[in-house]
PDB file of N, CA and C in Angstrom:
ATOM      1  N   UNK A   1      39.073  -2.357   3.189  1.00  0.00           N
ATOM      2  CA  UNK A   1      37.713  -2.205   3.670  1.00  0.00           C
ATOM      3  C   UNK A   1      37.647  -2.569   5.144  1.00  0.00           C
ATOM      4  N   UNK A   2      36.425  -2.432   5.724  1.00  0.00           N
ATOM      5  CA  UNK A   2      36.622  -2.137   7.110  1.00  0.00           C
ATOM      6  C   UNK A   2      35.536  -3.080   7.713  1.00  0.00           C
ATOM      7  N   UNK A   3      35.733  -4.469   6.748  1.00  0.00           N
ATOM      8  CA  UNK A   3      34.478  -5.413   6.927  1.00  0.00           C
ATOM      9  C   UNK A   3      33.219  -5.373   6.438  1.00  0.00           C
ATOM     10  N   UNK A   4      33.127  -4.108   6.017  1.00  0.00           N
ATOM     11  CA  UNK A   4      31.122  -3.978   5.624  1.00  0.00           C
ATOM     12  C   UNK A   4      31.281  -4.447   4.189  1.00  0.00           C
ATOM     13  N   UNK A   5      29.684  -4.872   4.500  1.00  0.00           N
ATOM     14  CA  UNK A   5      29.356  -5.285   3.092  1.00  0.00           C
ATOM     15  C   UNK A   5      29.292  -4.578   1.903  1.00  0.00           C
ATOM     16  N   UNK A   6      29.954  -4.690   0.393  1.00  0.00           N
ATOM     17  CA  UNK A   6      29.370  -3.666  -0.916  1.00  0.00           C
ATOM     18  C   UNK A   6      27.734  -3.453  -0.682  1.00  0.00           C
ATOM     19  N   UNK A   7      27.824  -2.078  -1.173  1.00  0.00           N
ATOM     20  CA  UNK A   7      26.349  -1.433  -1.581  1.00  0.00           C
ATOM     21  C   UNK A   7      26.630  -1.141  -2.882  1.00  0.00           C
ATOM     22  N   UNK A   8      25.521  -1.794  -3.698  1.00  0.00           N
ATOM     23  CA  UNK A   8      25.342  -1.526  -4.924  1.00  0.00           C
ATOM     24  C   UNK A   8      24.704  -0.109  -5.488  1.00  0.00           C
ATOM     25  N   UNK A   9      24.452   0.363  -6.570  1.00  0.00           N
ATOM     26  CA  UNK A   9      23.435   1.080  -6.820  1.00  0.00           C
ATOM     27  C   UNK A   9      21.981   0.725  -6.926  1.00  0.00           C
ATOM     28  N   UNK A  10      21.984  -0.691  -7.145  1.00  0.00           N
ATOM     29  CA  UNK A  10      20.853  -1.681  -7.266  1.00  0.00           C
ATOM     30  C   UNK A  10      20.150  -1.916  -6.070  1.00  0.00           C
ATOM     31  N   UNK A  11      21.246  -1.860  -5.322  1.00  0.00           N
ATOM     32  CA  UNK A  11      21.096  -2.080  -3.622  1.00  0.00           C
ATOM     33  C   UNK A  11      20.133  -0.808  -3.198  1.00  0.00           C
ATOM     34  N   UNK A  12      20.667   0.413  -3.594  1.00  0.00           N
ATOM     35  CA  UNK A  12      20.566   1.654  -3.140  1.00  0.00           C
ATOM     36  C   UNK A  12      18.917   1.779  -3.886  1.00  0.00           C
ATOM     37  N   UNK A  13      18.892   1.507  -5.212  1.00  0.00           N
ATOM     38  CA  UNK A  13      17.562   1.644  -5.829  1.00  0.00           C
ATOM     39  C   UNK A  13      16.285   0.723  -4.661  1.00  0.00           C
ATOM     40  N   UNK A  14      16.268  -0.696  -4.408  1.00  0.00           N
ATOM     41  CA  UNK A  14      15.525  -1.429  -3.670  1.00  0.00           C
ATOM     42  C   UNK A  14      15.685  -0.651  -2.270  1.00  0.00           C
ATOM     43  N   UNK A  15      16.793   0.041  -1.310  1.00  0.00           N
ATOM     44  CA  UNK A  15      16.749   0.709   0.194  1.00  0.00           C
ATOM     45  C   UNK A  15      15.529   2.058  -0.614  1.00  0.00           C
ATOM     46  N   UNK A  16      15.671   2.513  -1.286  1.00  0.00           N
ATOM     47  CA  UNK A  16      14.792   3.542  -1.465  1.00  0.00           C
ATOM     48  C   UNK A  16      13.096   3.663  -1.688  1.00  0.00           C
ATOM     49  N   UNK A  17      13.194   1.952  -2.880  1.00  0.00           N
ATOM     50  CA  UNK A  17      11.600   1.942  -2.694  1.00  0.00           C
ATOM     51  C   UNK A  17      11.166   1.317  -1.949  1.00  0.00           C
ATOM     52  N   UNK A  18      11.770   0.559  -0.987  1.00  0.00           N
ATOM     53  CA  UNK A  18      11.417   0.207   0.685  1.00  0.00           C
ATOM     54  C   UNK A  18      10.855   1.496   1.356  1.00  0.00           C
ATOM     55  N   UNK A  19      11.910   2.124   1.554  1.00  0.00           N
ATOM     56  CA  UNK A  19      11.818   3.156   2.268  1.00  0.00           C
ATOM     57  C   UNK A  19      10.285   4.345   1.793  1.00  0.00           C
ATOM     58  N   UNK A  20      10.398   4.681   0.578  1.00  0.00           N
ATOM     59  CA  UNK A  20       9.612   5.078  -0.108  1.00  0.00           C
ATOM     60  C   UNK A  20       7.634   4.596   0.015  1.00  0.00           C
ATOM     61  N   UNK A  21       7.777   3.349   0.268  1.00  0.00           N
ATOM     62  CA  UNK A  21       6.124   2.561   0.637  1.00  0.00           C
ATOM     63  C   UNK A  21       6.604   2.783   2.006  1.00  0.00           C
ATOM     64  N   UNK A  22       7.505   2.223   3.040  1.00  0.00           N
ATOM     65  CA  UNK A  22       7.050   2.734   4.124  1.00  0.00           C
ATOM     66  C   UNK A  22       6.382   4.096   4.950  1.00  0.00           C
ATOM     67  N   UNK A  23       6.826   5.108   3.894  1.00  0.00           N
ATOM     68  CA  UNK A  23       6.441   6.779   3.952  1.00  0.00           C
ATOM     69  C   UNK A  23       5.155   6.773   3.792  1.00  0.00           C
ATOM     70  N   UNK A  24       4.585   5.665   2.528  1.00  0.00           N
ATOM     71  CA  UNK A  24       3.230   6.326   1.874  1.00  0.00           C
ATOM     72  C   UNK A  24       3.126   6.052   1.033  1.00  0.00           C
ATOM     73  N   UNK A  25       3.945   6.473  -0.073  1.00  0.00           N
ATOM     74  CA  UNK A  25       4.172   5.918  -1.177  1.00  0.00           C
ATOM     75  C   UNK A  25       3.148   5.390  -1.957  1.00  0.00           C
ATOM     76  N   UNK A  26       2.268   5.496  -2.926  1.00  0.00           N
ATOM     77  CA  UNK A  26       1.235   4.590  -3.307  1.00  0.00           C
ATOM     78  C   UNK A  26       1.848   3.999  -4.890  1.00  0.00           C
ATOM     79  N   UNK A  27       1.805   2.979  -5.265  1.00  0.00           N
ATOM     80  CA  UNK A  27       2.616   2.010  -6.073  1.00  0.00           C
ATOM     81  C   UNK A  27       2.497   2.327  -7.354  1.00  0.00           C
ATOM     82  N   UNK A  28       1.542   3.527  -7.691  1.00  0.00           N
ATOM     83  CA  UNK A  28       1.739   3.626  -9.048  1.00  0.00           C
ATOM     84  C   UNK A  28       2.358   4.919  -8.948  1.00  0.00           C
ATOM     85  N   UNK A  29       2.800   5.604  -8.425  1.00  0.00           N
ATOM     86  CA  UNK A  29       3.959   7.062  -8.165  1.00  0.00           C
ATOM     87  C   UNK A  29       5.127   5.993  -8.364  1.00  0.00           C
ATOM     88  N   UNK A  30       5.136   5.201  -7.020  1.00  0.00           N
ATOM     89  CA  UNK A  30       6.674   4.264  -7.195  1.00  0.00           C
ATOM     90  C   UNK A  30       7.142   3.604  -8.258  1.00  0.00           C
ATOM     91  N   UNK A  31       6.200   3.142  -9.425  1.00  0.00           N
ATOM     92  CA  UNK A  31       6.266   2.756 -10.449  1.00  0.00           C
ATOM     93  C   UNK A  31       6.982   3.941 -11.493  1.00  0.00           C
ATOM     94  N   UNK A  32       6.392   4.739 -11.256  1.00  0.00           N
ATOM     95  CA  UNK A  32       6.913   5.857 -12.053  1.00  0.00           C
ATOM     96  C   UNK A  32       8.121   6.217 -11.876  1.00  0.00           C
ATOM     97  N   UNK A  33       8.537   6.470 -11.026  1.00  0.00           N
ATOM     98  CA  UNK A  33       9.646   7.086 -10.374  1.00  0.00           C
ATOM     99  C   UNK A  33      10.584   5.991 -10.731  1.00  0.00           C
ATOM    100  N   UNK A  34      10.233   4.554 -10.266  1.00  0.00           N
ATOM    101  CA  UNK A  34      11.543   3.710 -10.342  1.00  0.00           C
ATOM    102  C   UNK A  34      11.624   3.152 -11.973  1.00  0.00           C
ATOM    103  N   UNK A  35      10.780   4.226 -12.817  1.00  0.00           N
ATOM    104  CA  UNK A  35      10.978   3.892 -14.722  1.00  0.00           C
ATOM    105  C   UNK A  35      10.774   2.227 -15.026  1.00  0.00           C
ATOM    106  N   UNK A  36       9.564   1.426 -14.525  1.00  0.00           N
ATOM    107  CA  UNK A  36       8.967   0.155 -14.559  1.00  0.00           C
ATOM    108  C   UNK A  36       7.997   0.715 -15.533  1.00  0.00           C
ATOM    109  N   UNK A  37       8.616  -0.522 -16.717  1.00  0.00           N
ATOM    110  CA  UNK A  37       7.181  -0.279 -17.817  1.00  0.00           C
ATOM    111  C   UNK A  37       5.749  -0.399 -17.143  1.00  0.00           C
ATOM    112  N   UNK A  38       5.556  -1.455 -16.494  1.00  0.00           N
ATOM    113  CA  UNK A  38       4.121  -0.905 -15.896  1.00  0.00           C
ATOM    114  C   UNK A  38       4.126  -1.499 -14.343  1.00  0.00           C
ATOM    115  N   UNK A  39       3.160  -1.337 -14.339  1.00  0.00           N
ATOM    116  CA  UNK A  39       3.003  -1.290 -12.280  1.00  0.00           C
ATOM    117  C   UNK A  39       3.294  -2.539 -11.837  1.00  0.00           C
ATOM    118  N   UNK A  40       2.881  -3.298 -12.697  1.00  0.00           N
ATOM    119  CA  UNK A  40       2.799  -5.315 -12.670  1.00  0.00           C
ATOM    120  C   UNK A  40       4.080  -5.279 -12.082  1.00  0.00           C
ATOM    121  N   UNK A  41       5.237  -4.808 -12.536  1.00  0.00           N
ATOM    122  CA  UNK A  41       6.461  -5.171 -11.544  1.00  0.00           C
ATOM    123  C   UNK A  41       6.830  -4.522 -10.989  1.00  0.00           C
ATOM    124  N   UNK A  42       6.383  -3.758 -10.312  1.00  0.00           N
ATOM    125  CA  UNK A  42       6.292  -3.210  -8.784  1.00  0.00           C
ATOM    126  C   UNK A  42       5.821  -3.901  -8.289  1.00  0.00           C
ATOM    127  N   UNK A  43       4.688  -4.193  -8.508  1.00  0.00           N
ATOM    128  CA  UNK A  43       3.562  -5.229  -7.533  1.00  0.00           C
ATOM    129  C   UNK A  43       4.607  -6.593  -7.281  1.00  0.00           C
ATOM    130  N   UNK A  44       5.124  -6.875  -8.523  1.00  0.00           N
ATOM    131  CA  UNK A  44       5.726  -8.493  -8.131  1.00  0.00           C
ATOM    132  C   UNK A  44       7.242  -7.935  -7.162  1.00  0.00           C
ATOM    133  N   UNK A  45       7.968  -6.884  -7.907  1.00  0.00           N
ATOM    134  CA  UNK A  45       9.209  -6.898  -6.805  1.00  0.00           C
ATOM    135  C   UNK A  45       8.797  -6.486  -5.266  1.00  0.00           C
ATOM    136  N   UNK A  46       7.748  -5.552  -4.983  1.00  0.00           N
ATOM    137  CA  UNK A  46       7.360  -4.778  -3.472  1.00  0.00           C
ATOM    138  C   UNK A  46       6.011  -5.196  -3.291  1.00  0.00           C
ATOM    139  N   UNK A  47       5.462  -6.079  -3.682  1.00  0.00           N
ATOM    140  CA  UNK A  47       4.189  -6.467  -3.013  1.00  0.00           C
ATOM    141  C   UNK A  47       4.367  -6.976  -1.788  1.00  0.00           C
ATOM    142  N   UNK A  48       5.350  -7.485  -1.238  1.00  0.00           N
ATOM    143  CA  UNK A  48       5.468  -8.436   0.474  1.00  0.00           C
ATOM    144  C   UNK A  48       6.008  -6.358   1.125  1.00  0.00           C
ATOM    145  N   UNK A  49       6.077  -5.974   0.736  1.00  0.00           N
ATOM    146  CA  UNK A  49       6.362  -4.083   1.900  1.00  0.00           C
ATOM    147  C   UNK A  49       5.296  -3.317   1.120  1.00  0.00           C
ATOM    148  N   UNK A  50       4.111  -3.548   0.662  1.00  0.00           N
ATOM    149  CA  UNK A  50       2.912  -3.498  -0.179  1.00  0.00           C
ATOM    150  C   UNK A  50       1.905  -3.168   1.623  1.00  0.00           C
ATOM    151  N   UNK A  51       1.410  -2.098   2.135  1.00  0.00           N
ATOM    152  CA  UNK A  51       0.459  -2.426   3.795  1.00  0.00           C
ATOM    153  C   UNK A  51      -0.788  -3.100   2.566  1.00  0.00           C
ATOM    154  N   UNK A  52      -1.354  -3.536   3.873  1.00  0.00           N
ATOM    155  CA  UNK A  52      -2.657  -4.098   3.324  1.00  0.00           C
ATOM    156  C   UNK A  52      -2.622  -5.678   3.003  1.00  0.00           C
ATOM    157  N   UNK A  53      -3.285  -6.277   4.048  1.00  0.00           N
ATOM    158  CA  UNK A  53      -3.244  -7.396   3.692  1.00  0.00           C
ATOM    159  C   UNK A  53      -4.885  -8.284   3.231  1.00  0.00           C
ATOM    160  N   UNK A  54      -5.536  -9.095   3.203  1.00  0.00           N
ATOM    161  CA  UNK A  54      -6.868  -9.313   2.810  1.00  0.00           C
ATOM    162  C   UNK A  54      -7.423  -9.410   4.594  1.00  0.00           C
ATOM    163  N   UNK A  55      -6.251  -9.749   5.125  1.00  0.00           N
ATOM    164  CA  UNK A  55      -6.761  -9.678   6.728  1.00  0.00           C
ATOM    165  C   UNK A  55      -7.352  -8.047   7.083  1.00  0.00           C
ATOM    166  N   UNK A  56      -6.549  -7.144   6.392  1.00  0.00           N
ATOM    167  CA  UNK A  56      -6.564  -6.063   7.414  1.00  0.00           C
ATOM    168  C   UNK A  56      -7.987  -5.192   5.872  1.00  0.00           C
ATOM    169  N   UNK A  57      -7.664  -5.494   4.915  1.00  0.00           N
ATOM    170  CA  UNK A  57      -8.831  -5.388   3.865  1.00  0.00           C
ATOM    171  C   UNK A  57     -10.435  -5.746   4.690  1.00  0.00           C
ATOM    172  N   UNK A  58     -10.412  -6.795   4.814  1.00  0.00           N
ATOM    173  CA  UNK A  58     -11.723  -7.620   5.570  1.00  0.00           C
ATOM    174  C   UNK A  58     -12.468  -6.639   6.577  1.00  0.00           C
ATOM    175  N   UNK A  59     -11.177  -6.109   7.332  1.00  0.00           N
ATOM    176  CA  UNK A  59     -11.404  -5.316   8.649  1.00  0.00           C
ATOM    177  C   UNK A  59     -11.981  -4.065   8.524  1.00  0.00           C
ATOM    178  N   UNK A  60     -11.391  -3.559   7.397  1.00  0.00           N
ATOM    179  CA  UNK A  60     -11.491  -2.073   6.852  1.00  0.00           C
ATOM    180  C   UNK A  60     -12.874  -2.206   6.280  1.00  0.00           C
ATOM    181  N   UNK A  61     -13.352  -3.398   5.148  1.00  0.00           N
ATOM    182  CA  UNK A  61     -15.213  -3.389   4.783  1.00  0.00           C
ATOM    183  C   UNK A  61     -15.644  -3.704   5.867  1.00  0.00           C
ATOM    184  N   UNK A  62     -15.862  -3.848   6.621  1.00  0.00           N
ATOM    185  CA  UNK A  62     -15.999  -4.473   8.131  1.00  0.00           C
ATOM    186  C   UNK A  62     -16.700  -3.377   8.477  1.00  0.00           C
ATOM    187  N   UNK A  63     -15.714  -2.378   9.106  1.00  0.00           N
ATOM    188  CA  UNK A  63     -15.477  -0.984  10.028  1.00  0.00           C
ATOM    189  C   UNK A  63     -16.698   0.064   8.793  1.00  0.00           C
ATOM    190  N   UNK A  64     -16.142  -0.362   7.777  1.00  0.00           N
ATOM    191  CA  UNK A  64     -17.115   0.410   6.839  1.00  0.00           C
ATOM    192  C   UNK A  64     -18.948   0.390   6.805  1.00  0.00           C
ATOM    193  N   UNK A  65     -18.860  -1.028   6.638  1.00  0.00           N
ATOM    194  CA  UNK A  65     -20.208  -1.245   6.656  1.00  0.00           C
ATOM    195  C   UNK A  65     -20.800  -1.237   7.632  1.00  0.00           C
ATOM    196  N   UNK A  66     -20.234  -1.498   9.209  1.00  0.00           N
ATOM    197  CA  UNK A  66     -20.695  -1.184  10.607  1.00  0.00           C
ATOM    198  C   UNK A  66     -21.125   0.311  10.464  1.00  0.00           C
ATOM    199  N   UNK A  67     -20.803   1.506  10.286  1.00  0.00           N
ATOM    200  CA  UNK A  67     -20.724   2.864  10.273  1.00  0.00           C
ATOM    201  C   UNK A  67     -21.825   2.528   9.398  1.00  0.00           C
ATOM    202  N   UNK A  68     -22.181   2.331   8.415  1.00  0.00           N
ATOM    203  CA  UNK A  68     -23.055   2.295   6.959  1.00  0.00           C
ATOM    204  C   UNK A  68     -24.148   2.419   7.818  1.00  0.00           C
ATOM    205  N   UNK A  69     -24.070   0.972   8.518  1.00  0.00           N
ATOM    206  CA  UNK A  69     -25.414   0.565   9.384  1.00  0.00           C
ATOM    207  C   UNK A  69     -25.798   1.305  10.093  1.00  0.00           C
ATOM    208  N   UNK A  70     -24.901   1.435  10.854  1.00  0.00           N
ATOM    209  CA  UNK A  70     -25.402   2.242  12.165  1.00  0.00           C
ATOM    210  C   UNK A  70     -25.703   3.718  11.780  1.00  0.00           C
ATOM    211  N   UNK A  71     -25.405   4.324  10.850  1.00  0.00           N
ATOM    212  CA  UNK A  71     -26.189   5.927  10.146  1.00  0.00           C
ATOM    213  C   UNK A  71     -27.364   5.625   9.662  1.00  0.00           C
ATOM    214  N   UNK A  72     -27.667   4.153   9.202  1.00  0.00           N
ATOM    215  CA  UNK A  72     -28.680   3.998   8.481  1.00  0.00           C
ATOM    216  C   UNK A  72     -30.060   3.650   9.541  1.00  0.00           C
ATOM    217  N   UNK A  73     -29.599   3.592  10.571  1.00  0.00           N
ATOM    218  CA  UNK A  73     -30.198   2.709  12.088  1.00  0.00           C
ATOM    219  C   UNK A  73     -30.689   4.153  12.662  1.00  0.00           C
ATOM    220  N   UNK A  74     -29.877   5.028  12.925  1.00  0.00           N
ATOM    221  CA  UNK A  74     -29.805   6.456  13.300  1.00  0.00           C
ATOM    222  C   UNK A  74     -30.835   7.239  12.803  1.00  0.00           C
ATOM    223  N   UNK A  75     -30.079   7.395  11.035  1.00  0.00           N
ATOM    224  CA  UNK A  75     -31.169   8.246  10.559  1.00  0.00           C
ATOM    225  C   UNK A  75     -31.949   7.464   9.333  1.00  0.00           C
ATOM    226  N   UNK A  76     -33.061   6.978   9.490  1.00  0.00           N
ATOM    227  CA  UNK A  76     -33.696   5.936   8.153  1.00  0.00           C
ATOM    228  C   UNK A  76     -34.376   6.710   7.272  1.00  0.00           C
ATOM    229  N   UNK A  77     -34.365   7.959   7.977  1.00  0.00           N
ATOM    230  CA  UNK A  77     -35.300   8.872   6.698  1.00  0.00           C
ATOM    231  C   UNK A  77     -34.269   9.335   5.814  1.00  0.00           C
ATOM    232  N   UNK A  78     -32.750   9.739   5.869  1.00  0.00           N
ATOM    233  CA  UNK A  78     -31.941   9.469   4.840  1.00  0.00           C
ATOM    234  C   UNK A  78     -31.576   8.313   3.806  1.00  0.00           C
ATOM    235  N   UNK A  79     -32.418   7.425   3.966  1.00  0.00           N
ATOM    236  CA  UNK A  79     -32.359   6.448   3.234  1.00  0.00           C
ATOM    237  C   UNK A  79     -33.011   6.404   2.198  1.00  0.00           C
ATOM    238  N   UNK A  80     -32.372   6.331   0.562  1.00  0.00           N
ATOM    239  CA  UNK A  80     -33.202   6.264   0.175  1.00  0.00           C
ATOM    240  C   UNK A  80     -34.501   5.145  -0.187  1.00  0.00           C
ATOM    241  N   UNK A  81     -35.738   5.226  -0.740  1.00  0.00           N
ATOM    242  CA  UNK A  81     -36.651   4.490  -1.103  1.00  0.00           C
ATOM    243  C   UNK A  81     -36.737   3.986  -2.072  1.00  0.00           C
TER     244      UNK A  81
END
């Protein structure tokens, strides 16, 4: 060998569903694909390469409800009564 480290197939399974959430990936496809009785361990093995954190959650109802407001500020006769 030529110094490098073994790659497992195990190895190769975890480089893929890395790779796989970094694309897009949404966790219950990845669940499927990687034959996990249910999503629960996906979530526990790839929840830390999981985007979304409660920081960036917060931000996103945030950004949401600013827009809410401000259409509702705009136009109030779309509102309903």
């Amino acid at each position: 060998m030529a110094g490098l480290p073994l790659v497992t197939l195990h190895d190769c399974r975890h480089t893929f569903a890395s790779f796989a959430i970094a694309a897009g990936m949404n966790a219950k496809t990845l669940s499927t694909i990687m034959g996990h009785a249910d999503i629960a361990t996906t979530y526990d093995l790839y929840r830390h390469l999981l985007p979304g954190s409660e920081d960036e959650a917060a931000a996103r109802l945030d950004a949401f409800f600013a827009a809410t407001v401000a259409q509702t500020v705009a136009r109030p006769e779309k509102v309903a009564a």
